[in-house]
PDB file of N, CA and C in Angstrom:
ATOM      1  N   UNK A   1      -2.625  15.914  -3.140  1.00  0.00           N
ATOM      2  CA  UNK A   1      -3.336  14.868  -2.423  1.00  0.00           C
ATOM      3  C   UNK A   1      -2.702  13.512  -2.760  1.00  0.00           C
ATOM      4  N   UNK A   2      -2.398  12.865  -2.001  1.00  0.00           N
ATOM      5  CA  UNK A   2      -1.985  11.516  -1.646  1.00  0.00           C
ATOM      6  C   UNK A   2      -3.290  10.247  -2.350  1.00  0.00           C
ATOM      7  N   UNK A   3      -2.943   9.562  -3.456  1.00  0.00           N
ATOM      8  CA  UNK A   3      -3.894   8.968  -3.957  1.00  0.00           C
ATOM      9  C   UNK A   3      -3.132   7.407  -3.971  1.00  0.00           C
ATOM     10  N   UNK A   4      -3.495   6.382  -3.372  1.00  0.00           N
ATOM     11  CA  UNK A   4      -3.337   4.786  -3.185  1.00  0.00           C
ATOM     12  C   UNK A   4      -4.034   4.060  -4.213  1.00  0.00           C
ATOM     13  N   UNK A   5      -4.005   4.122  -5.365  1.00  0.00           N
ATOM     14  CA  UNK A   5      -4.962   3.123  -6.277  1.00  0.00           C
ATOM     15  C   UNK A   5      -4.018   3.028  -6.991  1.00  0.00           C
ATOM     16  N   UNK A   6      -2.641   3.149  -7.396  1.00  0.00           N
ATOM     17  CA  UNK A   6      -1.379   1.966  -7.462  1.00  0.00           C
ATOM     18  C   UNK A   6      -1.756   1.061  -6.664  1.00  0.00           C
ATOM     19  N   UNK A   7      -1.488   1.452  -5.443  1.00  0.00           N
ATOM     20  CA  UNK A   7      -1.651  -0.046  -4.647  1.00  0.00           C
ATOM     21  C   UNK A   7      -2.293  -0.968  -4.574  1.00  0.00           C
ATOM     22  N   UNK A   8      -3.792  -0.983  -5.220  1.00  0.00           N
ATOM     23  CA  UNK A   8      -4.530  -2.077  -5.264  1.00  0.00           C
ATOM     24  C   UNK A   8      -4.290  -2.221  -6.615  1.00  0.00           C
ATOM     25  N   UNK A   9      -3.567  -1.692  -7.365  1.00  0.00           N
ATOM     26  CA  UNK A   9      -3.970  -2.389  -9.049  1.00  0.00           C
ATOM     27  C   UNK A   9      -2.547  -3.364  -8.964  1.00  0.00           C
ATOM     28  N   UNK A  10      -1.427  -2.979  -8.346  1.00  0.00           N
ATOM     29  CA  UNK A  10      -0.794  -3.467  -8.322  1.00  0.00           C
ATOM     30  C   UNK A  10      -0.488  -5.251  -7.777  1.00  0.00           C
ATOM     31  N   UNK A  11      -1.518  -4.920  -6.443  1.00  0.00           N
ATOM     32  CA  UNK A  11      -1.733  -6.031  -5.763  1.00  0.00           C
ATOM     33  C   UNK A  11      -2.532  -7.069  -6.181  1.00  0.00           C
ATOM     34  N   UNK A  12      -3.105  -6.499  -7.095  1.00  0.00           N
ATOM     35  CA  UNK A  12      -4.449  -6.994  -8.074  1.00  0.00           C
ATOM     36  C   UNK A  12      -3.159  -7.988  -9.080  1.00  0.00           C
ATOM     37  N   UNK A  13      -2.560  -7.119  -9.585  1.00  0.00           N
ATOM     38  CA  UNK A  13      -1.619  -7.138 -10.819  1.00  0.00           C
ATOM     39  C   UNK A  13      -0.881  -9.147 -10.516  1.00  0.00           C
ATOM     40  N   UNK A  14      -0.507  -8.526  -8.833  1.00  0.00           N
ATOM     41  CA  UNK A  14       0.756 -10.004  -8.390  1.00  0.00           C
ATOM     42  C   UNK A  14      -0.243 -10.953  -7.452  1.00  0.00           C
ATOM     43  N   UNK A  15      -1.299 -10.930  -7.565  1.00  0.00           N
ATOM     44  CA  UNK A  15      -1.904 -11.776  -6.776  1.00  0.00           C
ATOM     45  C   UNK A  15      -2.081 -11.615  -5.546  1.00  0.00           C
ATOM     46  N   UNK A  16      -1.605 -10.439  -4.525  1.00  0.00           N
ATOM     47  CA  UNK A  16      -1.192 -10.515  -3.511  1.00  0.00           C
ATOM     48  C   UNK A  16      -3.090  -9.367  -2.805  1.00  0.00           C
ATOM     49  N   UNK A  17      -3.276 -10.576  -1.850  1.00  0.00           N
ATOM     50  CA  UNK A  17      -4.499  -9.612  -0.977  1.00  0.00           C
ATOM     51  C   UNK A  17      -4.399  -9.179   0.258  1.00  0.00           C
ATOM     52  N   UNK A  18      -5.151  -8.542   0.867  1.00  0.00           N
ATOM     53  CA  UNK A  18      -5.291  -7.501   1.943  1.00  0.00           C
ATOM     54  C   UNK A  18      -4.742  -8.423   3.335  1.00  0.00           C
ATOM     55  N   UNK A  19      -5.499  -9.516   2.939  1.00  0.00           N
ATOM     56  CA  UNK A  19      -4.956 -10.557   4.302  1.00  0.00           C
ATOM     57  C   UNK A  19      -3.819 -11.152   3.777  1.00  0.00           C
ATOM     58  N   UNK A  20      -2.859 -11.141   2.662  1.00  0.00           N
ATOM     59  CA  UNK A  20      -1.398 -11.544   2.751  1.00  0.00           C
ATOM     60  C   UNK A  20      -0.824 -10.559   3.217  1.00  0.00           C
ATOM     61  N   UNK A  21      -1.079  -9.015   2.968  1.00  0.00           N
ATOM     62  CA  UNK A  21      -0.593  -8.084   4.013  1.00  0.00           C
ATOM     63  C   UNK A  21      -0.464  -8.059   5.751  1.00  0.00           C
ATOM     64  N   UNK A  22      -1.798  -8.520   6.082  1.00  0.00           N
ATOM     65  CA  UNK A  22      -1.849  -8.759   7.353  1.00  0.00           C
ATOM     66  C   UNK A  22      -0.949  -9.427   7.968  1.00  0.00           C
ATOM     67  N   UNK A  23      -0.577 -10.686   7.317  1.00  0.00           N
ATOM     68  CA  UNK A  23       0.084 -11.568   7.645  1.00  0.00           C
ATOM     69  C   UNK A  23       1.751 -11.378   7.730  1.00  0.00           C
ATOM     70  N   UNK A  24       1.865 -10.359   6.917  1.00  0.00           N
ATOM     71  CA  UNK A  24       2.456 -10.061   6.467  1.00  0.00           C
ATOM     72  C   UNK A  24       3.325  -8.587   7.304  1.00  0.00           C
ATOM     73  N   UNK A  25       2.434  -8.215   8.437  1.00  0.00           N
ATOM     74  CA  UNK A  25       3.219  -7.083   9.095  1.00  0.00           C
ATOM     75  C   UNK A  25       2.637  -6.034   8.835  1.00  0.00           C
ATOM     76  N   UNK A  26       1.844  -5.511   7.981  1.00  0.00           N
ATOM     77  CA  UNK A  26       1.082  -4.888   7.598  1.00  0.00           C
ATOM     78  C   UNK A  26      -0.410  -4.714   8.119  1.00  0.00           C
ATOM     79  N   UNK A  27      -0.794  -3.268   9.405  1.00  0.00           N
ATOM     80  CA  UNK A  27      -1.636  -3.723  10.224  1.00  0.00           C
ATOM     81  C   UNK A  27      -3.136  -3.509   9.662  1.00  0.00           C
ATOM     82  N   UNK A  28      -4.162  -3.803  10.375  1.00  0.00           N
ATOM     83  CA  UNK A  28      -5.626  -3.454  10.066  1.00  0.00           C
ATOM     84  C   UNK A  28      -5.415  -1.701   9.929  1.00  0.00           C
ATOM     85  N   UNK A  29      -5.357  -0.831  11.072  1.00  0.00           N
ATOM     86  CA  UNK A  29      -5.403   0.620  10.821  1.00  0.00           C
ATOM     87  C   UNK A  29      -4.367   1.410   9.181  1.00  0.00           C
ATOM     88  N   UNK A  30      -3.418  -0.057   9.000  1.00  0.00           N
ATOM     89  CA  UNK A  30      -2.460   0.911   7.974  1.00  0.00           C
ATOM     90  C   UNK A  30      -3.780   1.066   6.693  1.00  0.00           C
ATOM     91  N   UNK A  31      -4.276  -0.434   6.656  1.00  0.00           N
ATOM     92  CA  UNK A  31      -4.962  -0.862   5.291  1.00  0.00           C
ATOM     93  C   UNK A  31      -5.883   0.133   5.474  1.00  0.00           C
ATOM     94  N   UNK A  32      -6.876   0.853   6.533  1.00  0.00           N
ATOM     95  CA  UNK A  32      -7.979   1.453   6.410  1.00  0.00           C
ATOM     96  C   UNK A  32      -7.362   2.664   6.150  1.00  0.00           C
ATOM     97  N   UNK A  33      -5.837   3.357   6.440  1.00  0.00           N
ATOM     98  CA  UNK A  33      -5.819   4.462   5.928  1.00  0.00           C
ATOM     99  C   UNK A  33      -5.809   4.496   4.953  1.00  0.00           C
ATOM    100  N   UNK A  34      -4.857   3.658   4.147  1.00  0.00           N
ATOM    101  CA  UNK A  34      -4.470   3.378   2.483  1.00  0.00           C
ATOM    102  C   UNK A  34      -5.823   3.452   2.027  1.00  0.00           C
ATOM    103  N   UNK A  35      -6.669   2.676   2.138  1.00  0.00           N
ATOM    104  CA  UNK A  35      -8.402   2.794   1.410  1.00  0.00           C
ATOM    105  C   UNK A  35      -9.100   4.185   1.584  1.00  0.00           C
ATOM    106  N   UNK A  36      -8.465   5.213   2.239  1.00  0.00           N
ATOM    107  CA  UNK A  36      -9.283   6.335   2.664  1.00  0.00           C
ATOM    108  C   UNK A  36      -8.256   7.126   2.326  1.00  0.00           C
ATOM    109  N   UNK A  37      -7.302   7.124   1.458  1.00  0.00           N
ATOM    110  CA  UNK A  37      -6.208   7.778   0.933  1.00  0.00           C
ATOM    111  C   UNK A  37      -5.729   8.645   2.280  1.00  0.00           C
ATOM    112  N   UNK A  38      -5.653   8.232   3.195  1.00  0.00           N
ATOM    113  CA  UNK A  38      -4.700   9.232   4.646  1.00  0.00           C
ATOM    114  C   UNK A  38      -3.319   8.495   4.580  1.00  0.00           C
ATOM    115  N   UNK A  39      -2.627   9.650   5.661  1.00  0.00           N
ATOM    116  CA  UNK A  39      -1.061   9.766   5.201  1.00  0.00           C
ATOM    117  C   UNK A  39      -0.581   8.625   6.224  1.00  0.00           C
ATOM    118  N   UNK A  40       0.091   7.677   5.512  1.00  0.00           N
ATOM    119  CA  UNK A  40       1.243   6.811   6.142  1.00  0.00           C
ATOM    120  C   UNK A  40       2.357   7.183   5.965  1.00  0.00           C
ATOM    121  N   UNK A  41       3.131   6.416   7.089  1.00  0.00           N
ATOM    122  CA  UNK A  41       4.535   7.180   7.317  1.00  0.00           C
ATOM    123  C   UNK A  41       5.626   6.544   6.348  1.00  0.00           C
ATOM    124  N   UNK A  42       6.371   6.626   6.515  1.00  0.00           N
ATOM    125  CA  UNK A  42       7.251   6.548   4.835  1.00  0.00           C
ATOM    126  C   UNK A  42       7.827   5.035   5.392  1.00  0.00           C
ATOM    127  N   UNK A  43       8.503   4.749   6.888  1.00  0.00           N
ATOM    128  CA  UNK A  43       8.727   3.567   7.339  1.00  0.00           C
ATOM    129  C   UNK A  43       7.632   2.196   6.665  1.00  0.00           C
ATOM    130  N   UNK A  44       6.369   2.853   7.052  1.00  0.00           N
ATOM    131  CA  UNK A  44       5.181   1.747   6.379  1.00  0.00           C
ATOM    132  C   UNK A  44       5.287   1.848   4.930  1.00  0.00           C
ATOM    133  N   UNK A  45       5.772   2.783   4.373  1.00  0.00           N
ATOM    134  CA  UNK A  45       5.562   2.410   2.836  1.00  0.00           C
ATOM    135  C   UNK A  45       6.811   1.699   2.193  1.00  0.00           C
ATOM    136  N   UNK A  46       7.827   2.025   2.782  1.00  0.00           N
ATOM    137  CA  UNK A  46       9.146   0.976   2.979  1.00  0.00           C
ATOM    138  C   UNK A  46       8.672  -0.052   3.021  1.00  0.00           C
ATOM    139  N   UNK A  47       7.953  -0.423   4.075  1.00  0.00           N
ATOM    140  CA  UNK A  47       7.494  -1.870   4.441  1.00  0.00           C
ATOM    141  C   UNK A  47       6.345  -2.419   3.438  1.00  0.00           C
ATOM    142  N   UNK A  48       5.389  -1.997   2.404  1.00  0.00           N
ATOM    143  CA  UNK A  48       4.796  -1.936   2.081  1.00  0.00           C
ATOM    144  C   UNK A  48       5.181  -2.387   0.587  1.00  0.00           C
ATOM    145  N   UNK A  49       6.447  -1.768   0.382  1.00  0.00           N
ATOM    146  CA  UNK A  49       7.352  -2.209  -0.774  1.00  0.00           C
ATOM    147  C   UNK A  49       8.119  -3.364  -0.670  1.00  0.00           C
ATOM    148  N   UNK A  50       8.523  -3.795   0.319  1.00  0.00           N
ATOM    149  CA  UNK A  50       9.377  -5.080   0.974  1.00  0.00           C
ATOM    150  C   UNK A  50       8.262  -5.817   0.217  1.00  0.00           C
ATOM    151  N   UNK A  51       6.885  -5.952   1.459  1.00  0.00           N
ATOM    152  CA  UNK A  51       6.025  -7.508   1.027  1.00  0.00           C
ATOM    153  C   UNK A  51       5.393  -7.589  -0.215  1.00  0.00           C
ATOM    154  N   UNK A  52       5.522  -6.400  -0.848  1.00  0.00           N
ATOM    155  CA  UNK A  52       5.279  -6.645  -2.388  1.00  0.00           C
ATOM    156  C   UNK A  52       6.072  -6.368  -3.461  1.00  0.00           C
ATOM    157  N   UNK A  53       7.000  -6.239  -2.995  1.00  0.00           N
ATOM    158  CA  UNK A  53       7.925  -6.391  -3.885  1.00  0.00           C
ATOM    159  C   UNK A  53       8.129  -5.335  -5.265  1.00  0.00           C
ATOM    160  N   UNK A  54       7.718  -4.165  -5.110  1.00  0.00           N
ATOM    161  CA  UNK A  54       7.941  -2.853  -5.964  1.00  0.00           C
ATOM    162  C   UNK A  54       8.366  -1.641  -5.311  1.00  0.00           C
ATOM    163  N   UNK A  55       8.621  -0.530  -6.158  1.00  0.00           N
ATOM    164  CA  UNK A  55       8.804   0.196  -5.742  1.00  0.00           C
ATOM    165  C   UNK A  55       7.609   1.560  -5.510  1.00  0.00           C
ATOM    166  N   UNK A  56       8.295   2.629  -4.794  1.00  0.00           N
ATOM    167  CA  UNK A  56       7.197   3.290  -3.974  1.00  0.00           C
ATOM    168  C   UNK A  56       5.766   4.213  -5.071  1.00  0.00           C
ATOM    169  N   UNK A  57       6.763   4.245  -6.113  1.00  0.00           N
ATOM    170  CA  UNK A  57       5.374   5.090  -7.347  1.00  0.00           C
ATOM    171  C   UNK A  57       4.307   3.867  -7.835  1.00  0.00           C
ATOM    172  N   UNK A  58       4.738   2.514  -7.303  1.00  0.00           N
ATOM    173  CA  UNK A  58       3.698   1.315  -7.875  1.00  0.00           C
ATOM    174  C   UNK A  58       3.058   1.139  -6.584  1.00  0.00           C
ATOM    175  N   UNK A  59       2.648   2.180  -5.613  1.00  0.00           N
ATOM    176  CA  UNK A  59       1.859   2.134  -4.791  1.00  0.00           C
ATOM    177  C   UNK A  59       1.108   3.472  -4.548  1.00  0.00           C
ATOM    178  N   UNK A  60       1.510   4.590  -4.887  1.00  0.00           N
ATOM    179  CA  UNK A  60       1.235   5.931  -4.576  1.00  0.00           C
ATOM    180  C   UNK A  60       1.109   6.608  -5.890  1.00  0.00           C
ATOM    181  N   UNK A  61       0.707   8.095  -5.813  1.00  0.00           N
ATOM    182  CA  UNK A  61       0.633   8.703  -6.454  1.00  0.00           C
ATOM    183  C   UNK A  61      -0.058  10.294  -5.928  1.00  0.00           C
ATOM    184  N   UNK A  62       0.460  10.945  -7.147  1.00  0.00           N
ATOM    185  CA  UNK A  62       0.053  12.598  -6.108  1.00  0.00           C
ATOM    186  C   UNK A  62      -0.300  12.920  -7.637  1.00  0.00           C
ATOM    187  N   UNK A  63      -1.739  14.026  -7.187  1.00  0.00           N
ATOM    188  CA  UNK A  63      -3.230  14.101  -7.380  1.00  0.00           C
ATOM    189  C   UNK A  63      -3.469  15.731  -6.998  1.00  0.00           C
ATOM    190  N   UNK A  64      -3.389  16.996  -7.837  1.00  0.00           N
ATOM    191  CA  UNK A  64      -3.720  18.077  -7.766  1.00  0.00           C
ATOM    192  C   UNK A  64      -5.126  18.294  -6.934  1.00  0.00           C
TER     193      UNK A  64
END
């Protein structure tokens, strides 16, 4: 299972919030999947790493 709570500790971590994402290219439907741990496509998590500036295990994680 696909688990996203890197991603908010991280974002937590650099200051960066849900609406600098927005702004940022990052749409309303991506953020509600990420919060409901559903699968984004690897392009968005590329992109996801761009506006924050880490890499892809400081956003994800896999969960037996």
């Amino acid at each position: 299972m696909l688990d996203y709570s890197p991603l908010w500790k991280t974002m937590e971590e650099r200051g960066i919030s849900q609406y600098y994402l927005l702004k940022n290219g990052i749409g309303n439907k991506t953020i509600y999947n990420l919060k409901r741990n559903s699968n984004i496509t690897t392009l968005t998590m590329e992109k996801l790493c761009k506006v924050i500036g880490c890499e892809p295990n400081d956003i994800i994680k896999f969960t037996d």
